[in-house]
C-alpha atoms as a PDB file:
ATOM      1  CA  UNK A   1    -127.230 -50.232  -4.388  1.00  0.00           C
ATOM      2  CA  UNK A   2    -130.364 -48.144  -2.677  1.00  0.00           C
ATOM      3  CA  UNK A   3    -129.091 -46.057   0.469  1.00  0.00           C
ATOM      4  CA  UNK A   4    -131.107 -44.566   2.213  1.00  0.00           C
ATOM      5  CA  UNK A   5    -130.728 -41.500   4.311  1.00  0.00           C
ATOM      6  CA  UNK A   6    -132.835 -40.770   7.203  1.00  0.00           C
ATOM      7  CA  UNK A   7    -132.943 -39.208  10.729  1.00  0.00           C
ATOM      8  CA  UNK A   8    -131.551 -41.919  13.245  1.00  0.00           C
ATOM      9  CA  UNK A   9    -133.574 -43.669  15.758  1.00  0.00           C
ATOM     10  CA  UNK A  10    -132.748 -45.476  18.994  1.00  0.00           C
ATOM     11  CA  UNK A  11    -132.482 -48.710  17.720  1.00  0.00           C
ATOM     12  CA  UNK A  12    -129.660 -47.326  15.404  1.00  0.00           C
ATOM     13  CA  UNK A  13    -127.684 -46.126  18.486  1.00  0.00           C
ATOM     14  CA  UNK A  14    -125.215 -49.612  18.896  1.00  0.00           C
ATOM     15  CA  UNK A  15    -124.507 -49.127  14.892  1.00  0.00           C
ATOM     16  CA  UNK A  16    -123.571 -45.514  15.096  1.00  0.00           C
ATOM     17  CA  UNK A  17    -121.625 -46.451  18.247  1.00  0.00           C
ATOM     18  CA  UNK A  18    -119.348 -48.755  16.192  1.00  0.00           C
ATOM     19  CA  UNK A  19    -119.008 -46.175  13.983  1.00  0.00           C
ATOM     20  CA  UNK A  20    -117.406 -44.002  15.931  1.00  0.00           C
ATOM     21  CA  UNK A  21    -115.272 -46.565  17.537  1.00  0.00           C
ATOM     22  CA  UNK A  22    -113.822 -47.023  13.724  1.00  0.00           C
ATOM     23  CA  UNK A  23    -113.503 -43.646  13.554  1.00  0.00           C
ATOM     24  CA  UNK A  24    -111.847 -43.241  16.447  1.00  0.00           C
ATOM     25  CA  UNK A  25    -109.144 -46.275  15.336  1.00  0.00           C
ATOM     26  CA  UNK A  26    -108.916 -44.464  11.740  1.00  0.00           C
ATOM     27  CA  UNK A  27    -107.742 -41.449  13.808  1.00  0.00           C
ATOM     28  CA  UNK A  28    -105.265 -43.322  16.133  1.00  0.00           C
ATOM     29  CA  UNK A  29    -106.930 -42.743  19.253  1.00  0.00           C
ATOM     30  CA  UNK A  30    -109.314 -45.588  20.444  1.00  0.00           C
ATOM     31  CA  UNK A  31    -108.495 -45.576  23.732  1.00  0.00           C
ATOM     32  CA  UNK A  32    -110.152 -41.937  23.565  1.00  0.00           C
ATOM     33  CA  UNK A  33    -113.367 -43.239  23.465  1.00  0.00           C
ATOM     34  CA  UNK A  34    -114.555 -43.097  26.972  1.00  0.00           C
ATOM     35  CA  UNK A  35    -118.436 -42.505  26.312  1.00  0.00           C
ATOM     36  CA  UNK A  36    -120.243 -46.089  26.699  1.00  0.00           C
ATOM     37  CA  UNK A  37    -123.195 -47.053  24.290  1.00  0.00           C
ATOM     38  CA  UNK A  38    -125.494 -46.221  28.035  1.00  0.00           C
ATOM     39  CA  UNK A  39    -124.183 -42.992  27.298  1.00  0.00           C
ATOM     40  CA  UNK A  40    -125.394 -42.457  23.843  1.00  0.00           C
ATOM     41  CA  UNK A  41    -128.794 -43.967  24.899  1.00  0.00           C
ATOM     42  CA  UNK A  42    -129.061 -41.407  27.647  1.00  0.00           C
ATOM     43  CA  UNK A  43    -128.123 -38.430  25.450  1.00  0.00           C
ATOM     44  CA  UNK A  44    -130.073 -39.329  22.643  1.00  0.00           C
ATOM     45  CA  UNK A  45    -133.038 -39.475  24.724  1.00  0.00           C
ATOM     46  CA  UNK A  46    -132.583 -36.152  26.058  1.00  0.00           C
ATOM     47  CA  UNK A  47    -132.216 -34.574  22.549  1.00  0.00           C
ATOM     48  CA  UNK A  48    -128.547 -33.441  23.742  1.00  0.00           C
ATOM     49  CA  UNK A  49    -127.226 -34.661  20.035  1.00  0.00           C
ATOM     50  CA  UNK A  50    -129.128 -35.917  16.874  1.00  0.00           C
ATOM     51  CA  UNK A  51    -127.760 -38.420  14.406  1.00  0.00           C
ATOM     52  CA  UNK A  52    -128.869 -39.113  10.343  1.00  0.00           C
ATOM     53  CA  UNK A  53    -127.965 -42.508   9.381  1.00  0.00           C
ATOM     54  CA  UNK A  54    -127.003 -43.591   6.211  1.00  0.00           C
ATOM     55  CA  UNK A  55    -128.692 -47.411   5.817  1.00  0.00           C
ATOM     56  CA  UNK A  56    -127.567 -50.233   3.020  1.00  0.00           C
ATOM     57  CA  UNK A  57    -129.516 -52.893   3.170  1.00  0.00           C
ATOM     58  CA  UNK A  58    -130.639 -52.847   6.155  1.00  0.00           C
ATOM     59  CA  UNK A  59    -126.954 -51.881   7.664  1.00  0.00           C
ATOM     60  CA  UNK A  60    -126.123 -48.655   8.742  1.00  0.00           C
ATOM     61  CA  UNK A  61    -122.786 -47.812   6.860  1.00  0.00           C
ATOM     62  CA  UNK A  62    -122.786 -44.137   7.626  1.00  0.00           C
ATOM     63  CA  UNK A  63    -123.694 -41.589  10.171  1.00  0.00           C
ATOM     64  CA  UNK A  64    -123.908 -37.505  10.789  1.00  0.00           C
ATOM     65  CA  UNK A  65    -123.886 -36.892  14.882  1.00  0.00           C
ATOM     66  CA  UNK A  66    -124.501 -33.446  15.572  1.00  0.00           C
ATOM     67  CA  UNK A  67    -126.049 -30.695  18.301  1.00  0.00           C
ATOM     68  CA  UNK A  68    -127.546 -27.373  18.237  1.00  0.00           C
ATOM     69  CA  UNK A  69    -125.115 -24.511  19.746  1.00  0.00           C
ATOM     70  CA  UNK A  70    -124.596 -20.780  19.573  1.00  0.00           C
ATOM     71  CA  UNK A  71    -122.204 -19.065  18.322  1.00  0.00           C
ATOM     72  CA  UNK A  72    -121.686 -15.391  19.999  1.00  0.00           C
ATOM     73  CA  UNK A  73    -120.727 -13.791  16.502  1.00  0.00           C
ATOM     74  CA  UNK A  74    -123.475 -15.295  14.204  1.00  0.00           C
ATOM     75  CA  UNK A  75    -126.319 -16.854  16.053  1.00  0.00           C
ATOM     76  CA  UNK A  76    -127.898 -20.299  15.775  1.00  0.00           C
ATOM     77  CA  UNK A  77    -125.455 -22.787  14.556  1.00  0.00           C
ATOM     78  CA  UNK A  78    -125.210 -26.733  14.314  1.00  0.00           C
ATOM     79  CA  UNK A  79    -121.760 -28.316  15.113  1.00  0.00           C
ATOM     80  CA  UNK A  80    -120.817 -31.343  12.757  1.00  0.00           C
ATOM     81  CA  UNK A  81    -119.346 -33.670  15.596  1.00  0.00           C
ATOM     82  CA  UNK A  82    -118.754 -36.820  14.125  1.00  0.00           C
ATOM     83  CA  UNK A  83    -119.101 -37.591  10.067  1.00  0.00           C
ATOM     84  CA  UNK A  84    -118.764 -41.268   9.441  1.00  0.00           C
ATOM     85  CA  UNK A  85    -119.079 -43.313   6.224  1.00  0.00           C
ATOM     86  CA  UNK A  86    -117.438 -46.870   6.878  1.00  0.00           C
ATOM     87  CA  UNK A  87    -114.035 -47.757   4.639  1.00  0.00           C
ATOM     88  CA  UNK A  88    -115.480 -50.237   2.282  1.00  0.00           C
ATOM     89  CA  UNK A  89    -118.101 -47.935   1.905  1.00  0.00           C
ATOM     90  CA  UNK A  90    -116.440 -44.996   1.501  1.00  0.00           C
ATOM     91  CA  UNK A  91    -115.505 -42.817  -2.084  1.00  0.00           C
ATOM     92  CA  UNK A  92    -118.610 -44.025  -3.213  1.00  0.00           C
ATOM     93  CA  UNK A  93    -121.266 -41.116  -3.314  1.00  0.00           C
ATOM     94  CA  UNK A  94    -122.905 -42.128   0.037  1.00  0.00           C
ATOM     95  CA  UNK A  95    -121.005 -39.426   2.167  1.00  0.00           C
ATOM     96  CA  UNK A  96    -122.267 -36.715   0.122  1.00  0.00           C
ATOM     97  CA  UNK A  97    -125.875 -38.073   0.384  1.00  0.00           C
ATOM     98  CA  UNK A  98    -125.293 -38.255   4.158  1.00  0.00           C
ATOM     99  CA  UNK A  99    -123.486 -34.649   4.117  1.00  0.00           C
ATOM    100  CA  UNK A 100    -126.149 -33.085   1.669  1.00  0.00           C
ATOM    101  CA  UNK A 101    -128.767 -34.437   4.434  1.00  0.00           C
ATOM    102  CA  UNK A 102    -126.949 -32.743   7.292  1.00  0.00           C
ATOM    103  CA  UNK A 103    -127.135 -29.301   5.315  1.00  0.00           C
ATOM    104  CA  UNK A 104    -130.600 -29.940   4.826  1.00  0.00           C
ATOM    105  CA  UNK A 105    -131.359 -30.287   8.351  1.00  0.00           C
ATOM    106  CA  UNK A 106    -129.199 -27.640   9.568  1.00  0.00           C
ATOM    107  CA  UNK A 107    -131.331 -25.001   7.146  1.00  0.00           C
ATOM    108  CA  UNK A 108    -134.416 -26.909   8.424  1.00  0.00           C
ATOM    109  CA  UNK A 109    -133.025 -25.494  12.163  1.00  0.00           C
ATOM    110  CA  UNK A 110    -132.440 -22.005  11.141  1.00  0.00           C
ATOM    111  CA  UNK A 111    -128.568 -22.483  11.588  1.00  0.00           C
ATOM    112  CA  UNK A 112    -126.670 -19.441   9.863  1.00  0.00           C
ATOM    113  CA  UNK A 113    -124.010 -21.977   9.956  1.00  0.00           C
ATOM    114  CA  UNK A 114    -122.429 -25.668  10.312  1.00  0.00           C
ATOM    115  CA  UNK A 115    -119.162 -26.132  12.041  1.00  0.00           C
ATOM    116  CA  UNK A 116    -116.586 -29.143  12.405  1.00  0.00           C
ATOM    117  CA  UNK A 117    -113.311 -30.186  13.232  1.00  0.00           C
ATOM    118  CA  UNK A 118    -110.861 -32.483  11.141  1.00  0.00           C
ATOM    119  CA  UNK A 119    -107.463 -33.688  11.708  1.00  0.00           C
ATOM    120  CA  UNK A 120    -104.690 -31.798   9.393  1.00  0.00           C
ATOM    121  CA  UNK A 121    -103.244 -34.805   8.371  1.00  0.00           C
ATOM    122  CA  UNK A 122    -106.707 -35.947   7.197  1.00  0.00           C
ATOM    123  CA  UNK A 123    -106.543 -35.088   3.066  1.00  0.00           C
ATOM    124  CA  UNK A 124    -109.663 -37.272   1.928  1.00  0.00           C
ATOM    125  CA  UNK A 125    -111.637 -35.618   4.721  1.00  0.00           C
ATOM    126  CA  UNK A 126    -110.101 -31.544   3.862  1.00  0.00           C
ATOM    127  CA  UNK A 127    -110.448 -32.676  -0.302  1.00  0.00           C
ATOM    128  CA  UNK A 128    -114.109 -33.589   0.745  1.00  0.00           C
ATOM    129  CA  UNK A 129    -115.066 -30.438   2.646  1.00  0.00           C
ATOM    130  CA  UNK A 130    -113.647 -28.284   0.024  1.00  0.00           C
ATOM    131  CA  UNK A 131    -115.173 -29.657  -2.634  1.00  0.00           C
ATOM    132  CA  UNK A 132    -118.384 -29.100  -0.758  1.00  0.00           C
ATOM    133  CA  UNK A 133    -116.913 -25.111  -0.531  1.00  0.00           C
ATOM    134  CA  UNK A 134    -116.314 -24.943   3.263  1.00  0.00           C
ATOM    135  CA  UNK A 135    -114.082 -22.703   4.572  1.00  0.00           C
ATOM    136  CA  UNK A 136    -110.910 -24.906   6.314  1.00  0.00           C
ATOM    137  CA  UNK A 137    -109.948 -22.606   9.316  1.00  0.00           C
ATOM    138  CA  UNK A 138    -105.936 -22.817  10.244  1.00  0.00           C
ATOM    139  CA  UNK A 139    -105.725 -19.937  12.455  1.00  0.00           C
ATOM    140  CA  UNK A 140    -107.775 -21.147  16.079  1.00  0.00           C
ATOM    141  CA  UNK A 141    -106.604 -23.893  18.298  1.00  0.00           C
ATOM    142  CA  UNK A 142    -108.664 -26.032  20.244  1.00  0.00           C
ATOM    143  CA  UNK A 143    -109.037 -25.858  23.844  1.00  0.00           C
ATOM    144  CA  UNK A 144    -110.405 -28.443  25.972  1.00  0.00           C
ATOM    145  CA  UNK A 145    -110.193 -29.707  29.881  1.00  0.00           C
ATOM    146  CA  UNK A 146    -110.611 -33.498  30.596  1.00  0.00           C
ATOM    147  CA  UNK A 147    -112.368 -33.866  33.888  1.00  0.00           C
END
């Protein structure tokens, strides 16, 4: 099986909107999902968030969504939001393509670092990230307002 890896396009936008609809079900929270595929479009068109796709065949089984931010305390950084490989898929070397792809393009940015969140009851996902040698913060909570 050839994957390939490659920066995402608009045409891949419905197929990295499932994606995150699965992921949103494999966390328990689908009804969370209030952004509409218009949404994506719209963002995605104004650069407000990139994606890298990871395609199978012709399917996209995989995806990276991420944005440019700042952090005060180091500079330029690129915030990991959404890291998707689907299940059948997954445990089966073409996350780490996707995530080795991200890192790529986060150097290519100038980022001093990449940032993300992941559920504490998620062990693949914490087993993953520290195999790849990131740091798994335990000490800040997240803040947020709904409006």
């Amino acid at each position: 099986m050839k994957c390939t890896i490659r920066n995402a396009n608009f045409k891949d936008l419905g197929a990295i909107y499932d994606l995150v609809i699965e992921l949103a079900i494999y966390e328990n929270e689908p009804e969370a999902v209030t952004a509409t595929l218009k949404d994506y479009e719209k963002n995605f068109k104004a650069q407000v968030f990139q994606s890298i796709v990871a395609e199978l065949d012709g399917k996209i089984i995989g995806a990276c969504i991420y944005y440019i931010t700042w952090s005060t305390w180091k500079g330029r950084m690129v915030y990991l939001e959404d890291f998707i490989v689907t299940k059948v898929y997954r445990k089966k070397g073409f996350g780490q393509l996707l995530f080795d792809q991200f890192l790529a393009e986060a150097k290519k940015m100038n980022a001093i670092m990449v940032k993300w969140q992941v559920l504490d009851w998620n062990e693949p996902a914490i087993r993953f990230y520290e195999k790849n040698k990131a740091t798994i913060e335990k000490e800040w909570w997240n803040g947020k307002i709904i409006f």
